[in-house]
Protein backbone atom coordinates (compact mmCIF):
# COMPACT_ATOMS: atom_id res chain seq x y z
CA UNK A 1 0.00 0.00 0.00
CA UNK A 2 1.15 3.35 -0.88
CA UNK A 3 1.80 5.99 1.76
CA UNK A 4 -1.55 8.24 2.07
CA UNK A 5 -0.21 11.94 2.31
CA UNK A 6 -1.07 14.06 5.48
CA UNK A 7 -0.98 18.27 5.68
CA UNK A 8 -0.39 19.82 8.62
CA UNK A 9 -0.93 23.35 9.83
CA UNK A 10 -1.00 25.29 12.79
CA UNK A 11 0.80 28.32 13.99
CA UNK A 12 1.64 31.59 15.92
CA UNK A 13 2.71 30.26 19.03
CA UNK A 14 4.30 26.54 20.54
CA UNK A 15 0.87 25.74 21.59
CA UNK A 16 -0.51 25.99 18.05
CA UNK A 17 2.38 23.48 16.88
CA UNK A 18 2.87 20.86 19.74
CA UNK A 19 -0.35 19.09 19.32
CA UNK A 20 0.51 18.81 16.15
CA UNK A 21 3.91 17.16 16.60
CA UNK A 22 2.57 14.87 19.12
CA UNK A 23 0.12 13.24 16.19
CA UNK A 24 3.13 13.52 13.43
CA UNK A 25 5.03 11.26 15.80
CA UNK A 26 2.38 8.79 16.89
CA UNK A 27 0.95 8.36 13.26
CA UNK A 28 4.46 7.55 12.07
CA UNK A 29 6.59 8.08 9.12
CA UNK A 30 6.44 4.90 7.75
CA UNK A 31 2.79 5.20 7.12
CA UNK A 32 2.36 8.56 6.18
CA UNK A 33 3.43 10.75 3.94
CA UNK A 34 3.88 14.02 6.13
CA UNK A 35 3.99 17.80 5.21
CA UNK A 36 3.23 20.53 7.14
CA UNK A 37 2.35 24.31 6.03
CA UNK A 38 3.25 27.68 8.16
CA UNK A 39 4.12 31.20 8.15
CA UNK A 40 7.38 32.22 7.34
CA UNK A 41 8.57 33.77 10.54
CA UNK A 42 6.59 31.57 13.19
CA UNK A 43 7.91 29.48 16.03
CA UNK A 44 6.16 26.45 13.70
CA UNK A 45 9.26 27.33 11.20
CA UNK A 46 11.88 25.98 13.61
CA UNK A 47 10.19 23.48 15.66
CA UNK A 48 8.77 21.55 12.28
CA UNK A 49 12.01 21.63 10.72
CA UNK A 50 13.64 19.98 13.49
CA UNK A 51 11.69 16.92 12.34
CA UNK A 52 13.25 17.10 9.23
CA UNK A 53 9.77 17.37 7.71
CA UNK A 54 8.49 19.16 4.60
CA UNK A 55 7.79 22.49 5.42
CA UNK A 56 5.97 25.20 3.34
CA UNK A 57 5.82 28.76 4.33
CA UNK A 58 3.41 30.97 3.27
CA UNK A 59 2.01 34.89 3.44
CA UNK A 60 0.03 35.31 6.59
CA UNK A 61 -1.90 37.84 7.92
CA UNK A 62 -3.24 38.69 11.29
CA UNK A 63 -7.08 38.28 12.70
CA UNK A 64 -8.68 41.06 14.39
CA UNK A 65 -11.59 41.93 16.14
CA UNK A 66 -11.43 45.09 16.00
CA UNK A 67 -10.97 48.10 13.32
CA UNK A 68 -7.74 48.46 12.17
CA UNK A 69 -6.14 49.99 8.49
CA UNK A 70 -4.00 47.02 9.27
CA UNK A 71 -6.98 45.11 8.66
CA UNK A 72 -6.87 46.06 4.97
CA UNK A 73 -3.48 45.09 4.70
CA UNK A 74 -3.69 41.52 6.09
CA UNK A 75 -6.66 41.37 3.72
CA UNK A 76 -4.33 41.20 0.94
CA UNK A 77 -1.84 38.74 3.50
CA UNK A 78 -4.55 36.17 3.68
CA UNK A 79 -5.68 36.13 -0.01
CA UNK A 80 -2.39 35.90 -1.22
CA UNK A 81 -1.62 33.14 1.43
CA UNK A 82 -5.02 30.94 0.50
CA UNK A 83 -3.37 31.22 -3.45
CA UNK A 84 0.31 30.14 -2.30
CA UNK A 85 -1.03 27.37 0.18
CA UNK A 86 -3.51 26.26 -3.18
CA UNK A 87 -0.52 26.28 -4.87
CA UNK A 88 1.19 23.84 -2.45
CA UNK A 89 -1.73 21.43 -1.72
CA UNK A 90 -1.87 21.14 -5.40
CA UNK A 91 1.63 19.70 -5.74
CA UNK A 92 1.06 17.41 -2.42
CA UNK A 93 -2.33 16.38 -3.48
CA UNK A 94 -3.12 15.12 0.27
CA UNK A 95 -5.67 13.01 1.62
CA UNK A 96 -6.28 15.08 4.63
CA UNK A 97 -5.37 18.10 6.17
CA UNK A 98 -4.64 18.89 9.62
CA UNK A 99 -5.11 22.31 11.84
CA UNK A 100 -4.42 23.19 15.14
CA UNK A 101 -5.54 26.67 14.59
CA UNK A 102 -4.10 29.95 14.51
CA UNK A 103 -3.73 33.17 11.61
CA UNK A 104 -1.60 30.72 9.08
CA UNK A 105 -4.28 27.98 9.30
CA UNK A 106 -7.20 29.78 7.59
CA UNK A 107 -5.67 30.04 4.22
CA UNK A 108 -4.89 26.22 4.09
CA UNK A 109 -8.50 25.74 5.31
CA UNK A 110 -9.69 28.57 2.27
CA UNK A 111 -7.13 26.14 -0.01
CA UNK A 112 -7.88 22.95 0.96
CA UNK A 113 -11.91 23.12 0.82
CA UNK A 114 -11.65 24.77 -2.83
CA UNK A 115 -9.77 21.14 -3.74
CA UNK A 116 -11.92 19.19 -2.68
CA UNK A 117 -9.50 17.70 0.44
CA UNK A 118 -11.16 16.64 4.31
CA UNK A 119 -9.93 18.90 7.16
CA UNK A 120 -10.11 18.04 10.33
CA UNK A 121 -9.13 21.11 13.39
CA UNK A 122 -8.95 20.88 16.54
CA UNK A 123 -9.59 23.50 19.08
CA UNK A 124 -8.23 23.45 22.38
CA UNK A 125 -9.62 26.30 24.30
CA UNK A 126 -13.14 27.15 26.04
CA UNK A 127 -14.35 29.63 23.13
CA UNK A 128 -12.95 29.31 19.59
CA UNK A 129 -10.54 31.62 18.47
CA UNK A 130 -11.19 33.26 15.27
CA UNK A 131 -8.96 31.24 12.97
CA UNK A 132 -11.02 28.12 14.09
CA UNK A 133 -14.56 30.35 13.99
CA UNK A 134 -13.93 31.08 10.55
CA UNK A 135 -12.65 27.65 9.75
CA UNK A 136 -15.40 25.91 11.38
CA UNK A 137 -17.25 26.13 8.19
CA UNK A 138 -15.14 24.67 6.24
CA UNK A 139 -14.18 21.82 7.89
CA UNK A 140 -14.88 17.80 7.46
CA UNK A 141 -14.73 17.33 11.63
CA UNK A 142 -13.94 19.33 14.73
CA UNK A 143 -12.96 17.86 17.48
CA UNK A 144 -12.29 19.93 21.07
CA UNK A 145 -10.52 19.74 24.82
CA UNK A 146 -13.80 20.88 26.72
CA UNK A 147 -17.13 19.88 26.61
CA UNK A 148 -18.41 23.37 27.12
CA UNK A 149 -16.70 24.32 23.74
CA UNK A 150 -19.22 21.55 21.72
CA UNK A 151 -22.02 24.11 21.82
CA UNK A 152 -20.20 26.34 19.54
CA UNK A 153 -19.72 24.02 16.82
CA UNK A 154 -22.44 22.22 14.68
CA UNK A 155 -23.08 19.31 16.92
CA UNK A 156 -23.11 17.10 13.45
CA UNK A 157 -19.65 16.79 13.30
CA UNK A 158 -18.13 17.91 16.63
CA UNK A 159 -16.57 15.49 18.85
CA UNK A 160 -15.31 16.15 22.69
CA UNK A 161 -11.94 14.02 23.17
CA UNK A 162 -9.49 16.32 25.28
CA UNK A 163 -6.02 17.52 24.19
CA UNK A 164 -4.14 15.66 22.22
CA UNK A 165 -0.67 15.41 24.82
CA UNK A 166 2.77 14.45 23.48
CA UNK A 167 3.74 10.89 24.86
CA UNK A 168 6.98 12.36 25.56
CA UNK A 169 6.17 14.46 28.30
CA UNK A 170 4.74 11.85 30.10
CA UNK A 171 8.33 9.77 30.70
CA UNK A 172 10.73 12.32 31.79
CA UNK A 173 12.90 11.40 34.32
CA UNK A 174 13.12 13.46 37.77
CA UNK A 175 16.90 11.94 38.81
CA UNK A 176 18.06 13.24 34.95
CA UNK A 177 15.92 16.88 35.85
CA UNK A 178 17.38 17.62 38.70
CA UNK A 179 21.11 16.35 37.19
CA UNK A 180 20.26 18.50 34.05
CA UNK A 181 19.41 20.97 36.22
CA UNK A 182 22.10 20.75 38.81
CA UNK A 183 19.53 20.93 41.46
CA UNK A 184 19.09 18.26 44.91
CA UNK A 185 16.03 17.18 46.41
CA UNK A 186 16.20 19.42 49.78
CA UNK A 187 14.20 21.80 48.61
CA UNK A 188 10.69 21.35 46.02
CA UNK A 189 11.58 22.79 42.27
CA UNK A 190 8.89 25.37 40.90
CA UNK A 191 9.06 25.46 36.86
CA UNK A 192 7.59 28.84 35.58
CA UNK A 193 6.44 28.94 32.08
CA UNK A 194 5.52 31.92 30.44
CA UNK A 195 4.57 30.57 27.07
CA UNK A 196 6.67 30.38 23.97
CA UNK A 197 7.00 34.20 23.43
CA UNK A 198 7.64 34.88 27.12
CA UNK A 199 5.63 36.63 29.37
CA UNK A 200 6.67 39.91 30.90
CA UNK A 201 4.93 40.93 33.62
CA UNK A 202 5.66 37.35 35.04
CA UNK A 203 9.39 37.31 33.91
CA UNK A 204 9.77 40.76 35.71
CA UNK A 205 7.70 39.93 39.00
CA UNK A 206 9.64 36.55 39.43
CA UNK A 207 12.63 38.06 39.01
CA UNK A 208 11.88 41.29 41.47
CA UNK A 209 11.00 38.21 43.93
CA UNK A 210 14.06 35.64 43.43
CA UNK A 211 15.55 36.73 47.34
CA UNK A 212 12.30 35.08 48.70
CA UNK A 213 11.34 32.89 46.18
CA UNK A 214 14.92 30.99 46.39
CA UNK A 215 14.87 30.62 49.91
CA UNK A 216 11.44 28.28 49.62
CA UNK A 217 12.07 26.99 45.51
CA UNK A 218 14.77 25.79 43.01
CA UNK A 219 13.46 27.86 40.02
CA UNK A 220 13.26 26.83 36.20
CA UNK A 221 12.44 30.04 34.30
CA UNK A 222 11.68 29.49 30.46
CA UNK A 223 10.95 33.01 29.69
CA UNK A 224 10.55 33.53 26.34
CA UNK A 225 13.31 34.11 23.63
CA UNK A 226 15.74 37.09 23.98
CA UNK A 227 14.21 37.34 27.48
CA UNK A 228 17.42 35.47 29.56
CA UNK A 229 18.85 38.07 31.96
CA UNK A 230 22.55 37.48 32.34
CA UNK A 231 23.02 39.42 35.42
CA UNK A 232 21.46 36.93 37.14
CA UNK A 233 23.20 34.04 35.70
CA UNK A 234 24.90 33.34 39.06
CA UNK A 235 21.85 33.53 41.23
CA UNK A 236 22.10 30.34 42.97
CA UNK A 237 18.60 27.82 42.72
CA UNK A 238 17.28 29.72 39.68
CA UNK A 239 17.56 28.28 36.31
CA UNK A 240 16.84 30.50 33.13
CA UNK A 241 16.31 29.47 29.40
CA UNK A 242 14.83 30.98 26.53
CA UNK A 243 12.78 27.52 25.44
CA UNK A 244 12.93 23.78 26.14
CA UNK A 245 12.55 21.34 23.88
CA UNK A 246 14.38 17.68 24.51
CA UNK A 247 14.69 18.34 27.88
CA UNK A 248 11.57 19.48 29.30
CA UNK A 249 9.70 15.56 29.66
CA UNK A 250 12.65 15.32 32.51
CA UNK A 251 12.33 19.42 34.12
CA UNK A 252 8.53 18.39 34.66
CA UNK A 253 9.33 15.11 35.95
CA UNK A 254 11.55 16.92 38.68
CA UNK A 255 9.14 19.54 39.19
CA UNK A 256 6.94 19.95 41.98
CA UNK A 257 4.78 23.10 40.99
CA UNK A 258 4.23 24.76 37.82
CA UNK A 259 3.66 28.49 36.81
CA UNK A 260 1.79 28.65 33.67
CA UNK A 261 -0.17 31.14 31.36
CA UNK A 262 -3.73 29.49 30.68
CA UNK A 263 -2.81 28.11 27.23
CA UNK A 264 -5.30 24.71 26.98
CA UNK A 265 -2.26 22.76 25.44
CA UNK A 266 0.23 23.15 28.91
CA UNK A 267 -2.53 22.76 31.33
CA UNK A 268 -3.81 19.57 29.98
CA UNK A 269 -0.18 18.85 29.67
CA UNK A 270 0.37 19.19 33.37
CA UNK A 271 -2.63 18.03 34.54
CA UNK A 272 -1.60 14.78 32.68
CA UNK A 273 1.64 15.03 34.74
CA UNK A 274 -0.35 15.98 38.39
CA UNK A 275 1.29 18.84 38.39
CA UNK A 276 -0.70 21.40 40.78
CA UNK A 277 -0.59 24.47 38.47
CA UNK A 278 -0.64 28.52 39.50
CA UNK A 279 -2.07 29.72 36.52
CA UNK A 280 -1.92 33.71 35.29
CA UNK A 281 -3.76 33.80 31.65
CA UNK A 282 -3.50 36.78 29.42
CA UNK A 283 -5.66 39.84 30.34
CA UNK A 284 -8.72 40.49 28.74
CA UNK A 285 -6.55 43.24 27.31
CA UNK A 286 -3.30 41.19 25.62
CA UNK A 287 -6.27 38.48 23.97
CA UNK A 288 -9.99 37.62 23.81
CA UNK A 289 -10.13 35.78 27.30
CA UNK A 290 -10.07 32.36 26.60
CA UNK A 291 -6.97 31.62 28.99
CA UNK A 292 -9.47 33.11 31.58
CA UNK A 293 -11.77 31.06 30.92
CA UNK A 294 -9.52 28.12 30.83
CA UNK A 295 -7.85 28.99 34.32
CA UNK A 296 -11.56 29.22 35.50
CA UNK A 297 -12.58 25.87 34.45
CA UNK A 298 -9.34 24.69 35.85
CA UNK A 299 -9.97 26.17 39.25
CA UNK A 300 -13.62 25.08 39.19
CA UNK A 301 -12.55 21.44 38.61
CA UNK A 302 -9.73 21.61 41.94
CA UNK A 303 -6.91 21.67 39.45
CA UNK A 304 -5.38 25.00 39.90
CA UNK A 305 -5.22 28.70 41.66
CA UNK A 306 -5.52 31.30 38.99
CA UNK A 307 -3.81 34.83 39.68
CA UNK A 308 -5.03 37.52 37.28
CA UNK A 309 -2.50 39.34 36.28
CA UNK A 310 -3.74 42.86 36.76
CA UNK A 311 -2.93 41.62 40.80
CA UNK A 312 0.61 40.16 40.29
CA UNK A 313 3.36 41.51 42.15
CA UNK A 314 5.74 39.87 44.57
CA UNK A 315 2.98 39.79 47.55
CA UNK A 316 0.62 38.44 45.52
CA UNK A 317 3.25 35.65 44.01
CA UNK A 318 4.47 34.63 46.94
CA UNK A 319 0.98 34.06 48.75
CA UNK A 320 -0.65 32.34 46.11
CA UNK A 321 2.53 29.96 45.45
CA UNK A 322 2.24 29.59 49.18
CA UNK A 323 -1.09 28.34 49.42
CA UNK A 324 0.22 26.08 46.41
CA UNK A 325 2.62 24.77 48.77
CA UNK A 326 0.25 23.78 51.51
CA UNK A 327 -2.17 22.05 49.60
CA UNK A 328 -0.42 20.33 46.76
CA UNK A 329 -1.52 17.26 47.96
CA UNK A 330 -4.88 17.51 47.72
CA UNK A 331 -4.40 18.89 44.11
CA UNK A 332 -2.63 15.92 42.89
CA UNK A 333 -5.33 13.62 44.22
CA UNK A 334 -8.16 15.67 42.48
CA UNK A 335 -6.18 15.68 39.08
CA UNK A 336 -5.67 11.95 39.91
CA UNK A 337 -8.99 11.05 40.12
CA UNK A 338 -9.70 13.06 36.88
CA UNK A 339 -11.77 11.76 33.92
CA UNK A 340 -10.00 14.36 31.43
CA UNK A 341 -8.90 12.65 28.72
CA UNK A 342 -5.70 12.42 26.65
CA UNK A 343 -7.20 12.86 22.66
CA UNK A 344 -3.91 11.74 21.00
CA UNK A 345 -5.39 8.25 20.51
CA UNK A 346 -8.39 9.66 19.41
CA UNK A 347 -7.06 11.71 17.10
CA UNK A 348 -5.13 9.30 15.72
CA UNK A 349 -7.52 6.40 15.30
CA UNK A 350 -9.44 8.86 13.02
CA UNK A 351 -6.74 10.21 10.95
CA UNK A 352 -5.35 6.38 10.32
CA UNK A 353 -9.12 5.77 9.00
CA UNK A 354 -8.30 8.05 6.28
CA UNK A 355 -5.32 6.02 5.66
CA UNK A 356 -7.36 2.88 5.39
CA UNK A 357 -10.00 4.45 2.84
């Protein structure tokens, strides 16, 4: 049997391109014919490569919500990307394509219904973002990490399964963390994750706090590239790096509490790992609030503490990482005894029946 071909797509930030790499490596190579389509500049570019996979960059623009001459412009983006990805999916002539959402996805979508190919997305969040409103239409099946997200999506072809989490992170080793690290076991580890772009209100506030903080913690800091402050370098129990790749399945294995931004992708992640979770989304004012509403749910279900950022500073920090402390126990047990599910199977199974067509 020939090797049924498979687009990928999915962009803008690590949490639009993770997902997706954790179904590239499950399907396998050997079975599928794999390419995957992004923007030129994204963080999609260099993690996709990596794989030493096929990878097509086109013109994106960006998606607003509100009015903007920039608007206009991106207009023009997103037409000429639906022509260039056409253009592509033309050569590749794939069985399916693939999105995990974000601005590069809708002009595959655009491309791939005018062909005649299935899409499936996947959206991870509470609410839809706008790439996956617009692509909703368009697509073959949508599948989503909450059940409260279902209602926003024709109930036809909309199926609940969870997030899809890379196997990987689920075997890291806490001996090789701590080694990697060059930490001991006296005192609990507290990874703080910021997102792939970094996040600077947190970067700054944990950093303003480091005298306390590494008195209690032995600090991992991925902050975000170009965002490593060498004067603090030397600071002894506080680890900085710009992003993790290979080695994170071991940091989380050696860490005892996380600090995350409310991206679905890393708290499904870390709820997969019983990892209790501090979690300070994006403002209503840096997005559209899903991460809020994430956190929310989160918190709701016994899984997390959410700090808005509009209340972060070092008292703040400290207190609610604190109360972390104290309970973390109970928080493991509740995300133990949770029925969230892992979708990578799921999506899987259903992209493999496209092979088998």
């Amino acid at each position: 049997m020939s090797k049924k071909k498979i687009v990928f797509t999915g962009g803008g930030s690590a949490g639009h391109v993770t997902p997706n790499i954790a179904i590239i490596n499950e399907i396998g190579f050997e079975d599928w014919d794999i390419h995957y389509i992004g923007s030129k500049k994204g963080i999609e570019k260099e993690l996709i490569e990596k794989l030493n996979i096929p990878y097509y960059p086109i013109t994106s623009g960006k998606l607003r919500r509100y009015i903007d001459f920039e608007n206009v412009v991106d207009m023009f983006r997103v037409l000429k990307g639906c022509l260039e990805a056409r253009s592509t999916l033309k050569r590749i002539k794939p069985q399916l394509v693939f999105s995990k959402g974000g601005f590069v996805s809708v002009p595959v979508i655009v491309a791939a219904k005018s062909l005649g190919i299935p899409i499936y997305i996947h959206e991870s969040d509470m609410t839809p973002g706008l790439a996956n409103k617009i692509s909703q239409r368009f697509a073959t099946r949508i599948f989503t990490s909450f059940e409260e997200t279902k209602k926003f999506f024709p109930a036809d072809k909309t199926r609940v399964i969870g997030s899809p989490i890379r196997n990987e992170i689920l075997i890291g080793s806490a001996q090789k963390g701590r080694e990697l690290l060059g930490f001991h076991d006296r005192l609990p580890i507290l990874t703080i994750m910021g997102g792939s772009l970094g996040a600077k209100k947190i970067n700054e506030t944990v950093r303003d706090s480091l005298t306390e903080l590494t008195k209690i913690y032995q600090i991992v800091h991925l902050c975000g590239k170009g965002n490593v402050d060498q004067s603090l370098a030397q600071v002894s129990g506080y680890k900085q790096f710009e992003y993790v790749s290979d080695e994170l399945p071991d940091i989380l294995a050696a860490t005892d509490l996380v600090l995350t931004r409310g991206g679905s992708n890393a708290i499904f992640e870390f709820l997969a790992l019983k990892i209790p979770m501090l979690i300070i989304p994006l403002s209503k004012k840096q997005s559209r609030g899903d991460q809020i509403l994430n956190a929310k749910a989160f918190e709701e279900k016994g899984y997390s503490l959410t700090l808005e950022e509009e209340n972060l500073n070092s008292e703040t920090l400290n207190n609610h990482l604190k109360k972390l402390q104290e309970n973390k126990e109970t928080y493991k047990a509740t995300m133990k005894a949770s029925v969230q599910g892992n979708g990578l199977k799921v999506l899987v199974d259903e992209i493999n029946q496209i092979r088998k067509k």
